[in-house]
Protein backbone atom coordinates (compact mmCIF):
# COMPACT_ATOMS: atom_id res chain seq x y z
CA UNK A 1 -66.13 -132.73 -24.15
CA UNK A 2 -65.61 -136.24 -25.63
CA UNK A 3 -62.35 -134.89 -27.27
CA UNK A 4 -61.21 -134.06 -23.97
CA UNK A 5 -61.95 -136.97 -21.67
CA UNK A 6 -60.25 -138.84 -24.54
CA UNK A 7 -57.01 -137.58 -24.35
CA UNK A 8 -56.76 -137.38 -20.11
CA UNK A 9 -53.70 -139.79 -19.43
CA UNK A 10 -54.58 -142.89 -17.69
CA UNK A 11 -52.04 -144.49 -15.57
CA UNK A 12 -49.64 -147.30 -17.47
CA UNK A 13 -51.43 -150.20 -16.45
CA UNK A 14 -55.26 -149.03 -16.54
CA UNK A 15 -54.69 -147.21 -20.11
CA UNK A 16 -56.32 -150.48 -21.21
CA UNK A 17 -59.58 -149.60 -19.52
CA UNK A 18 -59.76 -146.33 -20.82
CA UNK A 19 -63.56 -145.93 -22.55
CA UNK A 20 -63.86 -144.74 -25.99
CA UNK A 21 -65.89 -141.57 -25.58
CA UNK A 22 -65.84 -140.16 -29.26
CA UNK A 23 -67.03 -143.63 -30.06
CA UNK A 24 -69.98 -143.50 -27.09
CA UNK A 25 -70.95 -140.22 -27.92
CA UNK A 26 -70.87 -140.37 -31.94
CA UNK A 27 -72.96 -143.42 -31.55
CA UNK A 28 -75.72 -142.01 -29.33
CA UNK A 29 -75.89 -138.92 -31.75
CA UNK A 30 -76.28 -140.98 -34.68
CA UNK A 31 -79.44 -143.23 -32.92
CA UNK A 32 -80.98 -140.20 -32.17
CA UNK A 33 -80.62 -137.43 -34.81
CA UNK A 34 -78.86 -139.72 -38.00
CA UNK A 35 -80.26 -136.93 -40.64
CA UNK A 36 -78.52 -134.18 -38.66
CA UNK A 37 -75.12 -136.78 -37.20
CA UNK A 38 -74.02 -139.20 -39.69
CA UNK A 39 -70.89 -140.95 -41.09
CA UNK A 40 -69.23 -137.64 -42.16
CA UNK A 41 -69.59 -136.27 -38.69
CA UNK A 42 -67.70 -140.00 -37.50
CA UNK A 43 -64.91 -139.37 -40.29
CA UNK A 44 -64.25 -135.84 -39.00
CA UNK A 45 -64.17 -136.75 -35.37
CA UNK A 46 -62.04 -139.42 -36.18
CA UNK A 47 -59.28 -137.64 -37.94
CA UNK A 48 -59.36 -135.38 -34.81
CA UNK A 49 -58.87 -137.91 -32.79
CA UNK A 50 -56.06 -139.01 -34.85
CA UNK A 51 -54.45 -135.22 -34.35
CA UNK A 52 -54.84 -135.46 -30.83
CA UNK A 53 -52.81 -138.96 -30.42
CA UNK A 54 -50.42 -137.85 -32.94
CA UNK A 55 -51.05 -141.95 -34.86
CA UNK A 56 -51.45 -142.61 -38.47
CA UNK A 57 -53.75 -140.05 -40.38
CA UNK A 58 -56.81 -140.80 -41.17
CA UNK A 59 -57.41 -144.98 -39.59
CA UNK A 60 -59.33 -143.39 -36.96
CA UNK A 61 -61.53 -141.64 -39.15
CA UNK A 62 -62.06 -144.53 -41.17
CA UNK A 63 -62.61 -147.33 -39.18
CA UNK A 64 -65.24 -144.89 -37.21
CA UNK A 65 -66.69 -144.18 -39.81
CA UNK A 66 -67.17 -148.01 -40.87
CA UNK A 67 -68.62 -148.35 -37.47
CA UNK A 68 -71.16 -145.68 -37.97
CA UNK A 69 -72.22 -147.01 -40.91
CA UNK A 70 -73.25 -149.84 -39.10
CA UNK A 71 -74.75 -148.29 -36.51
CA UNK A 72 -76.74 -145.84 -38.74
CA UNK A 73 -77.81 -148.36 -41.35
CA UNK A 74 -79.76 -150.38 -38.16
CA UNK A 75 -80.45 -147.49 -36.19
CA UNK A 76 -84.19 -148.34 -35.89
CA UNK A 77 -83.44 -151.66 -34.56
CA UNK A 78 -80.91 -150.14 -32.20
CA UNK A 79 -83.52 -147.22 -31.18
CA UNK A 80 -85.79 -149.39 -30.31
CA UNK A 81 -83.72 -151.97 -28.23
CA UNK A 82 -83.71 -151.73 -24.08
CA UNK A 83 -81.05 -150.18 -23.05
CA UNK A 84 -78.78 -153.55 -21.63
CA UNK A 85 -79.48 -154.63 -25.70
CA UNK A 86 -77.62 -151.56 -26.77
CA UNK A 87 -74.86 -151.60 -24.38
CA UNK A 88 -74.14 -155.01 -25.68
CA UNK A 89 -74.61 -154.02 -28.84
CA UNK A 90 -72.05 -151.07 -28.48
CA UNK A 91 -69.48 -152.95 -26.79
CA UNK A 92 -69.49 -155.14 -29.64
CA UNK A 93 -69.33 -152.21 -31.98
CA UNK A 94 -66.24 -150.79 -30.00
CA UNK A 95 -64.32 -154.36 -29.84
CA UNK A 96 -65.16 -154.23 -33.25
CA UNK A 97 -63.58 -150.57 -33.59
CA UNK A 98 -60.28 -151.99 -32.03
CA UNK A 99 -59.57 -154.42 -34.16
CA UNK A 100 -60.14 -152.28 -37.59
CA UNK A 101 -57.65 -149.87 -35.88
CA UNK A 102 -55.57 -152.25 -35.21
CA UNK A 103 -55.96 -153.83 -38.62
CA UNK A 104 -55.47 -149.92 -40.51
CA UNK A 105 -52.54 -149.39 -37.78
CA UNK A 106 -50.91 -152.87 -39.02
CA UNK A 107 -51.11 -152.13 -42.64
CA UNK A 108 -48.90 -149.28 -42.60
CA UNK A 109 -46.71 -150.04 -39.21
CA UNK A 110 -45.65 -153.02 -37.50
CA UNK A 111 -47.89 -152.89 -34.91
CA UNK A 112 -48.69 -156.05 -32.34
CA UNK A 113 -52.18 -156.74 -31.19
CA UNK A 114 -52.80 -156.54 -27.42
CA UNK A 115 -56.00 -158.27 -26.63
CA UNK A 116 -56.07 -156.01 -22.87
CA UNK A 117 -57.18 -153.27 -25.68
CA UNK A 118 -60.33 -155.21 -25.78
CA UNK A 119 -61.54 -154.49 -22.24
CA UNK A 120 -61.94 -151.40 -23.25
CA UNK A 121 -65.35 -152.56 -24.46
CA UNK A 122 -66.29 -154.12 -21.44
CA UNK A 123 -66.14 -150.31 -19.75
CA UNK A 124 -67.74 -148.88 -22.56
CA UNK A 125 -70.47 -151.49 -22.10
CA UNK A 126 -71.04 -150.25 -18.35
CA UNK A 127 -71.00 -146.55 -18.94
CA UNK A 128 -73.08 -146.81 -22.36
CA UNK A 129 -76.63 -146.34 -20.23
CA UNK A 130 -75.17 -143.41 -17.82
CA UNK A 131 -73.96 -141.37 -21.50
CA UNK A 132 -77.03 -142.53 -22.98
CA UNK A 133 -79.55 -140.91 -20.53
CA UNK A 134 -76.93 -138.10 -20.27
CA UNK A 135 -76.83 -137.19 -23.75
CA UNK A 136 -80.54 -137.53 -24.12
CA UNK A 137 -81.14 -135.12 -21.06
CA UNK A 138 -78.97 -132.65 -22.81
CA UNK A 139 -80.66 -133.35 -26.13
CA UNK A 140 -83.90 -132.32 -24.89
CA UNK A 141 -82.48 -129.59 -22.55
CA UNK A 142 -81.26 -127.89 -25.77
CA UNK A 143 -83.78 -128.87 -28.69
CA UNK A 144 -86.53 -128.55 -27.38
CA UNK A 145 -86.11 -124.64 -26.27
């Protein structure tokens, strides 16, 4: 479902706004389960993600899974924050995101850096409790049974 709402077309001048929702939901899956969701599972969804937007092979996948790898090495510390600690936390992680994109984009085009891309985070910061409790509601619709 992430896959999807990622490639819906926003309108030219609110495609900066548009939330990262492989990055929200790869990052909830990884504080909850990260023996079962780790930074393979980010590198795959990644170079998906980099099919579906038709861009450079593989950055996607590997700044993702950088980010991951962050997030999975302090998951404890992140499991255990309150909620408005995490979505801070994440919308750091995602600004971070951008700009390793941007970086792996600018390596192997000429690329210019847009810093509206960065408000992305701020979104991703607002919706990170409603996916959260989401996510977990599904998690425990589906595991527990």
């Amino acid at each position: 479902m992430a896959l999807v709402l990622q490639t819906i077309p926003w309108p030219g001048n609110l495609v900066f706004l548009r939330p990262s929702w492989i990055f929200l939901v790869i990052s909830y899956w990884v504080l909850s389960l990260p023996h079962r969701v780790n930074v393979g599972t980010a590198l795959i969804l990644g170079l998906i993600w980099d099919l579906l937007l038709g861009s450079t092979l593989g950055i996607r996948g590997m700044m993702m899974s950088i980010v991951v790898y962050i997030i999975a090495f302090n998951f404890l510390i992140l499991r255990n924050s309150a909620l408005w600690q995490q979505a801070v936390l994440i919308a750091l992680l995602s600004m971070v995101l951008e700009v390793f994109i941007f970086l792996g984009e600018y390596v192997v085009q000429d690329t210019t850096f847009n810093p509206l891309f960065l408000l992305s985070a701020f979104l991703n910061c607002l919706l990170w409790p409603w996916v959260f409790l989401l996510m977990r509601r599904i998690r425990r619709h589906w595991c527990l049974r």
